[in-house]
PDB file of N, CA and C in Angstrom:
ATOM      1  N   UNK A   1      -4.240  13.614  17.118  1.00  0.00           N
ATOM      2  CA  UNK A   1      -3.799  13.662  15.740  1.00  0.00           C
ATOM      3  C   UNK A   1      -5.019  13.767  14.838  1.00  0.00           C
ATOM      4  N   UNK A   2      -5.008  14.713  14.103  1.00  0.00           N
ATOM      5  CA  UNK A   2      -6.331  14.787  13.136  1.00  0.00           C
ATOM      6  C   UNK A   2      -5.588  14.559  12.063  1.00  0.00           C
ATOM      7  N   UNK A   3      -6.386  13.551  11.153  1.00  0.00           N
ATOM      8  CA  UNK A   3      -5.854  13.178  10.032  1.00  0.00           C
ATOM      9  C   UNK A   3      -7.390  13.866   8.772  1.00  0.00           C
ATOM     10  N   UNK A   4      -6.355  14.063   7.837  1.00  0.00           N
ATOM     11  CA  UNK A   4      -7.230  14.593   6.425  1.00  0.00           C
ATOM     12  C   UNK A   4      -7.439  13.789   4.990  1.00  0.00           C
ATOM     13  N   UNK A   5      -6.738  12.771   6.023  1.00  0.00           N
ATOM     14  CA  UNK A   5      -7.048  11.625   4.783  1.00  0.00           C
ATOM     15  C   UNK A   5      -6.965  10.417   5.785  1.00  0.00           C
ATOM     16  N   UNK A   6      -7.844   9.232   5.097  1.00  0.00           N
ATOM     17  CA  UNK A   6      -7.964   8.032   5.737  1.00  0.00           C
ATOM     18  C   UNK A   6      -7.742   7.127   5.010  1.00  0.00           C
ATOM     19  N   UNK A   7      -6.341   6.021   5.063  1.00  0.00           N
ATOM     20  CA  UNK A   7      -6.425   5.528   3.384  1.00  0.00           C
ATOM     21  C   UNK A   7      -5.956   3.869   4.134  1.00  0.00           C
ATOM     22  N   UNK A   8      -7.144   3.071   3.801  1.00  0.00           N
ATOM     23  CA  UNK A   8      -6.873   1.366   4.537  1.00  0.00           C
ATOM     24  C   UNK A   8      -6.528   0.954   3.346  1.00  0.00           C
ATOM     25  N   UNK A   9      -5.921   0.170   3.952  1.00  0.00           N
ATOM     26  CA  UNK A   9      -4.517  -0.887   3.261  1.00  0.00           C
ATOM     27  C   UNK A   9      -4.414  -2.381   3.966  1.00  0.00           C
ATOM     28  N   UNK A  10      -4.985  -3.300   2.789  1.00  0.00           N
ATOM     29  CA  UNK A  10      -5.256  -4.581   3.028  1.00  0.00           C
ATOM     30  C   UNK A  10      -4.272  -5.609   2.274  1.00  0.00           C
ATOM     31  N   UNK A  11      -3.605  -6.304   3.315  1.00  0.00           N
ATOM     32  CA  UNK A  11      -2.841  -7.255   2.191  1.00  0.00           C
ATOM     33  C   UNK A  11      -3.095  -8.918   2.113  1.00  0.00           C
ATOM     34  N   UNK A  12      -3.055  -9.135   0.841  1.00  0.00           N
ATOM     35  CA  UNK A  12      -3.712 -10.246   0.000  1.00  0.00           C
ATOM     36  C   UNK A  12      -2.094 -11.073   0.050  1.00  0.00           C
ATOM     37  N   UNK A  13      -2.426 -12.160  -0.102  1.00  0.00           N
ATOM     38  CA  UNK A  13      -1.629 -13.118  -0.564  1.00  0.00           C
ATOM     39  C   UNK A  13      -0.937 -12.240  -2.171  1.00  0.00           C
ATOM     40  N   UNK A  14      -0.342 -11.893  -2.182  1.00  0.00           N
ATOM     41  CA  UNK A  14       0.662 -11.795  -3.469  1.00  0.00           C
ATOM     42  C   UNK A  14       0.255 -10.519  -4.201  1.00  0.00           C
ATOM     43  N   UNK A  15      -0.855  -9.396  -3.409  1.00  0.00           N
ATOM     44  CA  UNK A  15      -1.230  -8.067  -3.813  1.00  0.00           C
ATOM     45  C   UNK A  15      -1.335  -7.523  -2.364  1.00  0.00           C
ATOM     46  N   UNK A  16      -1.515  -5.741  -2.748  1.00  0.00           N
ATOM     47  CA  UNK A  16      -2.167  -5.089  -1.825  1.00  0.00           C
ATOM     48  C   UNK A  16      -3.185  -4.742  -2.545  1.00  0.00           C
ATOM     49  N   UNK A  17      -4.500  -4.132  -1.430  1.00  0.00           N
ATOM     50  CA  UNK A  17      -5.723  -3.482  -1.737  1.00  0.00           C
ATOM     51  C   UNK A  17      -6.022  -2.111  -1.163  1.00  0.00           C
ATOM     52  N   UNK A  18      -5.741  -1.174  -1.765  1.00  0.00           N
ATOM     53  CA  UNK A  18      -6.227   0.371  -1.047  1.00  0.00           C
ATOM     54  C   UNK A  18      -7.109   1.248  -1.256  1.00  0.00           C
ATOM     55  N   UNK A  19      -7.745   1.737  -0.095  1.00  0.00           N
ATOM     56  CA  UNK A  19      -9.485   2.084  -0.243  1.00  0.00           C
ATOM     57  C   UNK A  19      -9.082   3.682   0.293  1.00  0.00           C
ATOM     58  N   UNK A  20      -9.137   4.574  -0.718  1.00  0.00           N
ATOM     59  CA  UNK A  20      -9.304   5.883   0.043  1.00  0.00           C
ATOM     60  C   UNK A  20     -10.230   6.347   1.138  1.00  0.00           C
ATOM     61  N   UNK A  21     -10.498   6.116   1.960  1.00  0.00           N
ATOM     62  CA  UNK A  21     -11.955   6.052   2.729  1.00  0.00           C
ATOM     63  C   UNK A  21     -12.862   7.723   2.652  1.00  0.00           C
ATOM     64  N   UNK A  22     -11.992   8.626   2.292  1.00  0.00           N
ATOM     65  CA  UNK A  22     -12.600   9.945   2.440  1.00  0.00           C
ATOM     66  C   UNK A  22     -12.722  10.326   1.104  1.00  0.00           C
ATOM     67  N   UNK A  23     -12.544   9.296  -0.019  1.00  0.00           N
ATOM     68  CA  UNK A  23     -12.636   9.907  -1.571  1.00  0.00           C
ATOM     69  C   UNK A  23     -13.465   8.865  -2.198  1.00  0.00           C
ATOM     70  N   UNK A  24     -14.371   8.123  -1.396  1.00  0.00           N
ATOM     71  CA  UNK A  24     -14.265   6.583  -1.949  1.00  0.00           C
ATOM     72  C   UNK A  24     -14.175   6.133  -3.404  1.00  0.00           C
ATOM     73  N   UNK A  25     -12.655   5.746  -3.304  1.00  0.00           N
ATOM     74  CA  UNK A  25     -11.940   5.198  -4.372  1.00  0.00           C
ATOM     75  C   UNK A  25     -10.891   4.039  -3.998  1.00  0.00           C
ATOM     76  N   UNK A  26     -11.370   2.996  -4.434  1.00  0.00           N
ATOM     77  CA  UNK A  26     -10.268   1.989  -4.091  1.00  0.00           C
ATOM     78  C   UNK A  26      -9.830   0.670  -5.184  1.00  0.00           C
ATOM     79  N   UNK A  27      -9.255   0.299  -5.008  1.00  0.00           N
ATOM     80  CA  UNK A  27      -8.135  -0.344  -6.501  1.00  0.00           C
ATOM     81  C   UNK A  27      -6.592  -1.503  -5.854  1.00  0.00           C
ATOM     82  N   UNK A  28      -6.660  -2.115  -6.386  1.00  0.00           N
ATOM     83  CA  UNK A  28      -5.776  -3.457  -6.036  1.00  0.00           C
ATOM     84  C   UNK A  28      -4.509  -3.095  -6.688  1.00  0.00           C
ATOM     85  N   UNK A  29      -3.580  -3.217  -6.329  1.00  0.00           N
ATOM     86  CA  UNK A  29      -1.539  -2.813  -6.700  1.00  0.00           C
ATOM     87  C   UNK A  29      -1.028  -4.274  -6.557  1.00  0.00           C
ATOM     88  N   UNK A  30      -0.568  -4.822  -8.035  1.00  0.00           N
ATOM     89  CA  UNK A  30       0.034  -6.178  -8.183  1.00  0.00           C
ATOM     90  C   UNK A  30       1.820  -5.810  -8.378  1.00  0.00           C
ATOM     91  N   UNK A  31       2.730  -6.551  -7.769  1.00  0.00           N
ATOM     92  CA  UNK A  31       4.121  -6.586  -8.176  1.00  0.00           C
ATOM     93  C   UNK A  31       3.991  -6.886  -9.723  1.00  0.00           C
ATOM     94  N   UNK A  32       4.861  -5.755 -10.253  1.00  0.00           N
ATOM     95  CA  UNK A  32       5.066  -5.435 -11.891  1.00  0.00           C
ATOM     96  C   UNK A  32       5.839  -7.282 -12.420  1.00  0.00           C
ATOM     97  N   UNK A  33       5.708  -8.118 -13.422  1.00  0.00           N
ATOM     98  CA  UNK A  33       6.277  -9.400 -13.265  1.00  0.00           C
ATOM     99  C   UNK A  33       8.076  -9.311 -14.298  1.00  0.00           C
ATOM    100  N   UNK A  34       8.678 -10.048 -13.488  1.00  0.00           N
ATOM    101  CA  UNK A  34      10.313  -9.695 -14.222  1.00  0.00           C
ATOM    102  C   UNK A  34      10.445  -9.914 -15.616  1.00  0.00           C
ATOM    103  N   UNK A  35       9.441 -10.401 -16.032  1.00  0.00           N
ATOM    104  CA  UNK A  35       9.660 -10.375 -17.736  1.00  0.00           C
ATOM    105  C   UNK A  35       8.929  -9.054 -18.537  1.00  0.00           C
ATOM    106  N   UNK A  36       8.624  -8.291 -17.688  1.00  0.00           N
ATOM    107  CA  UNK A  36       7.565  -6.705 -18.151  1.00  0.00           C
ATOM    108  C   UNK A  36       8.131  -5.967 -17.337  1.00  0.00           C
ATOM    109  N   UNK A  37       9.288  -6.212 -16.725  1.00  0.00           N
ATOM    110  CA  UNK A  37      10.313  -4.677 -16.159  1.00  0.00           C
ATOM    111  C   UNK A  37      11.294  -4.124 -17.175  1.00  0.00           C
ATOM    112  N   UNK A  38      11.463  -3.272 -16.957  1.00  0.00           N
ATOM    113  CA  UNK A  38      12.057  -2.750 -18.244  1.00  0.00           C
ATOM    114  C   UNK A  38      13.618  -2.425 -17.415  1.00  0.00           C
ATOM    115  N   UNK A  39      14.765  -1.585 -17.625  1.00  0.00           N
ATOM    116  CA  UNK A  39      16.360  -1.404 -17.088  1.00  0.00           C
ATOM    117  C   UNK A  39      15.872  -0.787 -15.808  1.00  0.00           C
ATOM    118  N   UNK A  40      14.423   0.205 -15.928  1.00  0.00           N
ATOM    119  CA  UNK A  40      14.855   1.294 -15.200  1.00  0.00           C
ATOM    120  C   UNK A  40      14.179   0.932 -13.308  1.00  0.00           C
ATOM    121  N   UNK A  41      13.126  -0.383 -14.015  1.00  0.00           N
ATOM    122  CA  UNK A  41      12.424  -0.684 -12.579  1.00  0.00           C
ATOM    123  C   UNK A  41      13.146  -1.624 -11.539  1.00  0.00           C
ATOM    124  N   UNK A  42      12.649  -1.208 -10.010  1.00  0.00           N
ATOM    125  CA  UNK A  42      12.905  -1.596  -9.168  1.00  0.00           C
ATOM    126  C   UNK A  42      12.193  -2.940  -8.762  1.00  0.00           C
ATOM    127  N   UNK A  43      13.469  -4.192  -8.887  1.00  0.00           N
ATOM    128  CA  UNK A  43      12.820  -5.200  -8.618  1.00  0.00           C
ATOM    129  C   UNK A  43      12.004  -5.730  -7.698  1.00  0.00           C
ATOM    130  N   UNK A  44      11.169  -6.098  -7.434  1.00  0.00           N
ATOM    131  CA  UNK A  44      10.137  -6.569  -6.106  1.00  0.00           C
ATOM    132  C   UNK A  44      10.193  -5.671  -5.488  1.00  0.00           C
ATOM    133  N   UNK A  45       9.127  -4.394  -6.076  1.00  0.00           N
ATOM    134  CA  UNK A  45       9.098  -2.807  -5.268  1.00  0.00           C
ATOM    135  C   UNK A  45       8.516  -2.198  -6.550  1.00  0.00           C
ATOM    136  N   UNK A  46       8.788  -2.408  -7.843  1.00  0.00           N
ATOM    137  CA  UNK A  46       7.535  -1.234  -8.375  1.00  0.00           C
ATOM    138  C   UNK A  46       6.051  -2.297  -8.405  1.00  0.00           C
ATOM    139  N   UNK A  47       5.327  -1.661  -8.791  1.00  0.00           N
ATOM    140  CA  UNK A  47       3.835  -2.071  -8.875  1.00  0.00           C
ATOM    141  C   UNK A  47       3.165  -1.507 -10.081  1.00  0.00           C
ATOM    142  N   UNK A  48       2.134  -2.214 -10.754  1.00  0.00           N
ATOM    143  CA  UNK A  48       1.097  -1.868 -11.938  1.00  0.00           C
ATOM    144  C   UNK A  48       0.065  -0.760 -10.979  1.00  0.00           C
ATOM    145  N   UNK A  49      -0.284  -0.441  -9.941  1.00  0.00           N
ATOM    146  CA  UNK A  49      -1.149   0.441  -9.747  1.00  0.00           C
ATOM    147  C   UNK A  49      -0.110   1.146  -8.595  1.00  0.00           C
ATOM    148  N   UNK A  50       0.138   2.693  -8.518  1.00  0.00           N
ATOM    149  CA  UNK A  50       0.847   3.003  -7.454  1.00  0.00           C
ATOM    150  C   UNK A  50      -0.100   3.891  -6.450  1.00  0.00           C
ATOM    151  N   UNK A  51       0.170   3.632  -5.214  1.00  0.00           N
ATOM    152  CA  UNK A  51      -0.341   4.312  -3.998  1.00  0.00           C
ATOM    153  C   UNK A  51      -0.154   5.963  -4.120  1.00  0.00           C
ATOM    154  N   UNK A  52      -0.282   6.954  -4.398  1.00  0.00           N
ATOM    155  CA  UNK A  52      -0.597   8.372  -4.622  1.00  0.00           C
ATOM    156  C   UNK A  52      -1.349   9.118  -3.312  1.00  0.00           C
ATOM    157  N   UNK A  53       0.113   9.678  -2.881  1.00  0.00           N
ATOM    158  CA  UNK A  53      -0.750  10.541  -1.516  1.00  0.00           C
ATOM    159  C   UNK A  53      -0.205  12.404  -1.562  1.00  0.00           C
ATOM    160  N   UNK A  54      -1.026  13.156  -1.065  1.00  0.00           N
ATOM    161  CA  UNK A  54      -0.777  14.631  -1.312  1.00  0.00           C
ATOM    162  C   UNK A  54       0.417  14.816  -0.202  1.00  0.00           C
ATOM    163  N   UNK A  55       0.958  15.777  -0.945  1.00  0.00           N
ATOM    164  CA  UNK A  55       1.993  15.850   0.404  1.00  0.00           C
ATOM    165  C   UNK A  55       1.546  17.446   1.063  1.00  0.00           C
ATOM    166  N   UNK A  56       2.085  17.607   1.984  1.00  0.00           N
ATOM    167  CA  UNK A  56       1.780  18.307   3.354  1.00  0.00           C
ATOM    168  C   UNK A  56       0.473  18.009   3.710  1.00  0.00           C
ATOM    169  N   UNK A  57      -0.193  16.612   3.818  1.00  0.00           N
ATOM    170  CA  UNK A  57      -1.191  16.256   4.443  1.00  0.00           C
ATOM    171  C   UNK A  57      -0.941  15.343   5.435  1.00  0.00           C
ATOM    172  N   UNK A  58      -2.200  15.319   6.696  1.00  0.00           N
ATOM    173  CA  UNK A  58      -1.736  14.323   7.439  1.00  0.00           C
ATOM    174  C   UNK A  58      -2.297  13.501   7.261  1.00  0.00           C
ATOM    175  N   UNK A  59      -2.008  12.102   7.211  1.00  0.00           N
ATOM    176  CA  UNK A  59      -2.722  10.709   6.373  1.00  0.00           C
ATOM    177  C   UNK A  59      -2.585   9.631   7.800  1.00  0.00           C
ATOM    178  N   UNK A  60      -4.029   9.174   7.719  1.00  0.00           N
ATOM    179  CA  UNK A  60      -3.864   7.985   8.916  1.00  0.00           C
ATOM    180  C   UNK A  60      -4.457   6.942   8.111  1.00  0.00           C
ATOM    181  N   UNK A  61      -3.258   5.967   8.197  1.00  0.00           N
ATOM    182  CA  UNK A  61      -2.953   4.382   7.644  1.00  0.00           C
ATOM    183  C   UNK A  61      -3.706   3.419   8.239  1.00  0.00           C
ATOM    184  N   UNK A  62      -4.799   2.693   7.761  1.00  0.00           N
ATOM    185  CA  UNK A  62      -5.056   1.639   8.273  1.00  0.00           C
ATOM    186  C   UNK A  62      -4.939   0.258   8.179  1.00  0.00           C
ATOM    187  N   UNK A  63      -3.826  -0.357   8.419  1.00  0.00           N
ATOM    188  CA  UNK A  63      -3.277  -1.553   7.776  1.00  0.00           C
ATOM    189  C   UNK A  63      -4.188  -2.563   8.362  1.00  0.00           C
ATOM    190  N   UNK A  64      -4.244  -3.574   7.484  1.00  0.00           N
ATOM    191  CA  UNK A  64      -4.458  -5.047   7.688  1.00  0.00           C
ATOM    192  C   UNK A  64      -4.597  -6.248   6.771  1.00  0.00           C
ATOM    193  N   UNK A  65      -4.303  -7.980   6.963  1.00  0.00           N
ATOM    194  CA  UNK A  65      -4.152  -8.402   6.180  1.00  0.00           C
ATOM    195  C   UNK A  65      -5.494  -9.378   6.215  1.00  0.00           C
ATOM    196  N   UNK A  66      -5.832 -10.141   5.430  1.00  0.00           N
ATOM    197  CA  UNK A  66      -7.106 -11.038   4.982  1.00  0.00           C
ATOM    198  C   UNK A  66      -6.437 -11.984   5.212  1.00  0.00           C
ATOM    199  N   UNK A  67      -5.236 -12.563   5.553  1.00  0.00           N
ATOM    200  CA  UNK A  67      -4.630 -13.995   5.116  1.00  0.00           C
ATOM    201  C   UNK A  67      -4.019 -14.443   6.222  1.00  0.00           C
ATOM    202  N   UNK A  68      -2.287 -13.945   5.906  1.00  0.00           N
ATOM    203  CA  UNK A  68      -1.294 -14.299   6.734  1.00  0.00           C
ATOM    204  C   UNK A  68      -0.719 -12.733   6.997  1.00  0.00           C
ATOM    205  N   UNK A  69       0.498 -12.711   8.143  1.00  0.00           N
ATOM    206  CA  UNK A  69       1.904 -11.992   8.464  1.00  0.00           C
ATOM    207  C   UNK A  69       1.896 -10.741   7.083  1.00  0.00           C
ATOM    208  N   UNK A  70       2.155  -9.799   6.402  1.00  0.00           N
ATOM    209  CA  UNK A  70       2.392  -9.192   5.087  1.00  0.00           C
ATOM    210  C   UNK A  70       3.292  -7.490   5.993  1.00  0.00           C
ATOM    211  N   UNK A  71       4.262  -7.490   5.418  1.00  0.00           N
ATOM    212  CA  UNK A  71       5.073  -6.435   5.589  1.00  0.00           C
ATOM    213  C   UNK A  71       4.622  -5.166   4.304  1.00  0.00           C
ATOM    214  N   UNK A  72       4.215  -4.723   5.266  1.00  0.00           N
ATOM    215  CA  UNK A  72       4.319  -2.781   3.882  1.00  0.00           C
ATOM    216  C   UNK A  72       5.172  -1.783   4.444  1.00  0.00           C
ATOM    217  N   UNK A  73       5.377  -1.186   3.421  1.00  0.00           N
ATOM    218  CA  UNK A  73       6.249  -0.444   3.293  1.00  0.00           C
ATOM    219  C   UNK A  73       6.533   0.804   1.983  1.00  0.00           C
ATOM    220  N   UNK A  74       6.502   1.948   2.514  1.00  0.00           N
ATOM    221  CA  UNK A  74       7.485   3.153   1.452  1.00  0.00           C
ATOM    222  C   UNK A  74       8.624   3.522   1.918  1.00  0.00           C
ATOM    223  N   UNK A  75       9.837   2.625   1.292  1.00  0.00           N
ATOM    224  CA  UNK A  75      10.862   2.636   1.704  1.00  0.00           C
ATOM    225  C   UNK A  75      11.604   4.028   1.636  1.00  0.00           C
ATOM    226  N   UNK A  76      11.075   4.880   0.576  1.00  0.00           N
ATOM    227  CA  UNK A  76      11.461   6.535   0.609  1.00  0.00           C
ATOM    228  C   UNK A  76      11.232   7.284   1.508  1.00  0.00           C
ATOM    229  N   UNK A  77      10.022   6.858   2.221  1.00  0.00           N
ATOM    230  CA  UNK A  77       9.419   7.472   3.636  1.00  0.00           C
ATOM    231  C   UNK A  77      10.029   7.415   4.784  1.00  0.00           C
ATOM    232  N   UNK A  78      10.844   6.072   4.224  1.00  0.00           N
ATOM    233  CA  UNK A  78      10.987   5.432   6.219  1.00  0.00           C
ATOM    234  C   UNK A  78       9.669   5.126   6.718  1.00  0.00           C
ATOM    235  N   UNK A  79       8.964   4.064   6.150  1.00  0.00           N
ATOM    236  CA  UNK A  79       7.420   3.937   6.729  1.00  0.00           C
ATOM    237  C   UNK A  79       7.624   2.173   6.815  1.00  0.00           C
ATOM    238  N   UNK A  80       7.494   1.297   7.711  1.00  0.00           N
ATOM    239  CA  UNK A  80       7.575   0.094   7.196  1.00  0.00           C
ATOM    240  C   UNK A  80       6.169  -0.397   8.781  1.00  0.00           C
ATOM    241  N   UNK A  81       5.497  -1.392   8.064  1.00  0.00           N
ATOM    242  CA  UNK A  81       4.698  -2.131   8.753  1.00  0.00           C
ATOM    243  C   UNK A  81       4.370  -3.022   8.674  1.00  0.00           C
ATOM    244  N   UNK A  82       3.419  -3.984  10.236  1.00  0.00           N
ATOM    245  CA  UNK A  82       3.522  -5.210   9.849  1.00  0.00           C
ATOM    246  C   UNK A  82       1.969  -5.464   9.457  1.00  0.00           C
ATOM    247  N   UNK A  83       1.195  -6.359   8.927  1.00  0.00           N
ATOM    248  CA  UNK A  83      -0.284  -6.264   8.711  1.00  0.00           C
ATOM    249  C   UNK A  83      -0.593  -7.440   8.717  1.00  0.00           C
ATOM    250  N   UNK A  84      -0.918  -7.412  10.114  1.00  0.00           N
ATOM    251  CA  UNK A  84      -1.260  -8.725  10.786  1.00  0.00           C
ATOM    252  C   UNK A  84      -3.527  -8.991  10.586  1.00  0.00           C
ATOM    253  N   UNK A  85      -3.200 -10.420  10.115  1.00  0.00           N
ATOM    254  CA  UNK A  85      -5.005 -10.521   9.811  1.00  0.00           C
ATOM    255  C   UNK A  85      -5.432 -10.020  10.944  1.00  0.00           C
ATOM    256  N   UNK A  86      -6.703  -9.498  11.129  1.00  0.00           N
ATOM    257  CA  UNK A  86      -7.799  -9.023  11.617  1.00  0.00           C
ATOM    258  C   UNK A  86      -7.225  -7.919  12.849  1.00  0.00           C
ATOM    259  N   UNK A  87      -6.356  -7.331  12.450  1.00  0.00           N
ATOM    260  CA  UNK A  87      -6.199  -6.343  13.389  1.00  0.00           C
ATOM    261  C   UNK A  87      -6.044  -4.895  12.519  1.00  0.00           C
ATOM    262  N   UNK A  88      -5.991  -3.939  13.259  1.00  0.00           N
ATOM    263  CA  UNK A  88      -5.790  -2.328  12.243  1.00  0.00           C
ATOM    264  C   UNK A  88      -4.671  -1.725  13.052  1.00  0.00           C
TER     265      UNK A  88
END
């Protein structure tokens, strides 16, 4: 599998952290809080920074967490994972 993008994905106690590795650009995504959602957002699922990937590319994910257990997921994808500390 050759991938054209490399994009690690670290999860924090109560954020994620994502590091483009082939653009180096990386930036922290907090759950949006229920008193700053407005009718149209999706509860516990939108975010203040969103993950942005090209499509018809092939992208290899590198999950992991700093803490505890953390589930990710793009539920539009059908993509769900688990991101267990110190593993990828």
């Amino acid at each position: 599998f050759n991938s054209q993008i490399s994009i690690k994905i670290l999860g924090h106690q109560w954020y994620w952290s994502y590091e483009y590795s082939d653009f180096n650009k990386e930036f922290d995504s907090f759950m949006i809080p229920e008193l700053e959602m407005t009718k149209n957002s999706f509860r516990l699922l939108d975010t203040d920074n969103n993950l942005v990937i090209p499509i018809n590319t092939n992208i290899k994910y590198l999950i992991s967490s700093m803490d505890v257990i953390h589930s990710w997921s793009i539920p539009s994808l059908g993509i769900k994972m688990d991101a267990v500390p110190g593993r990828l």
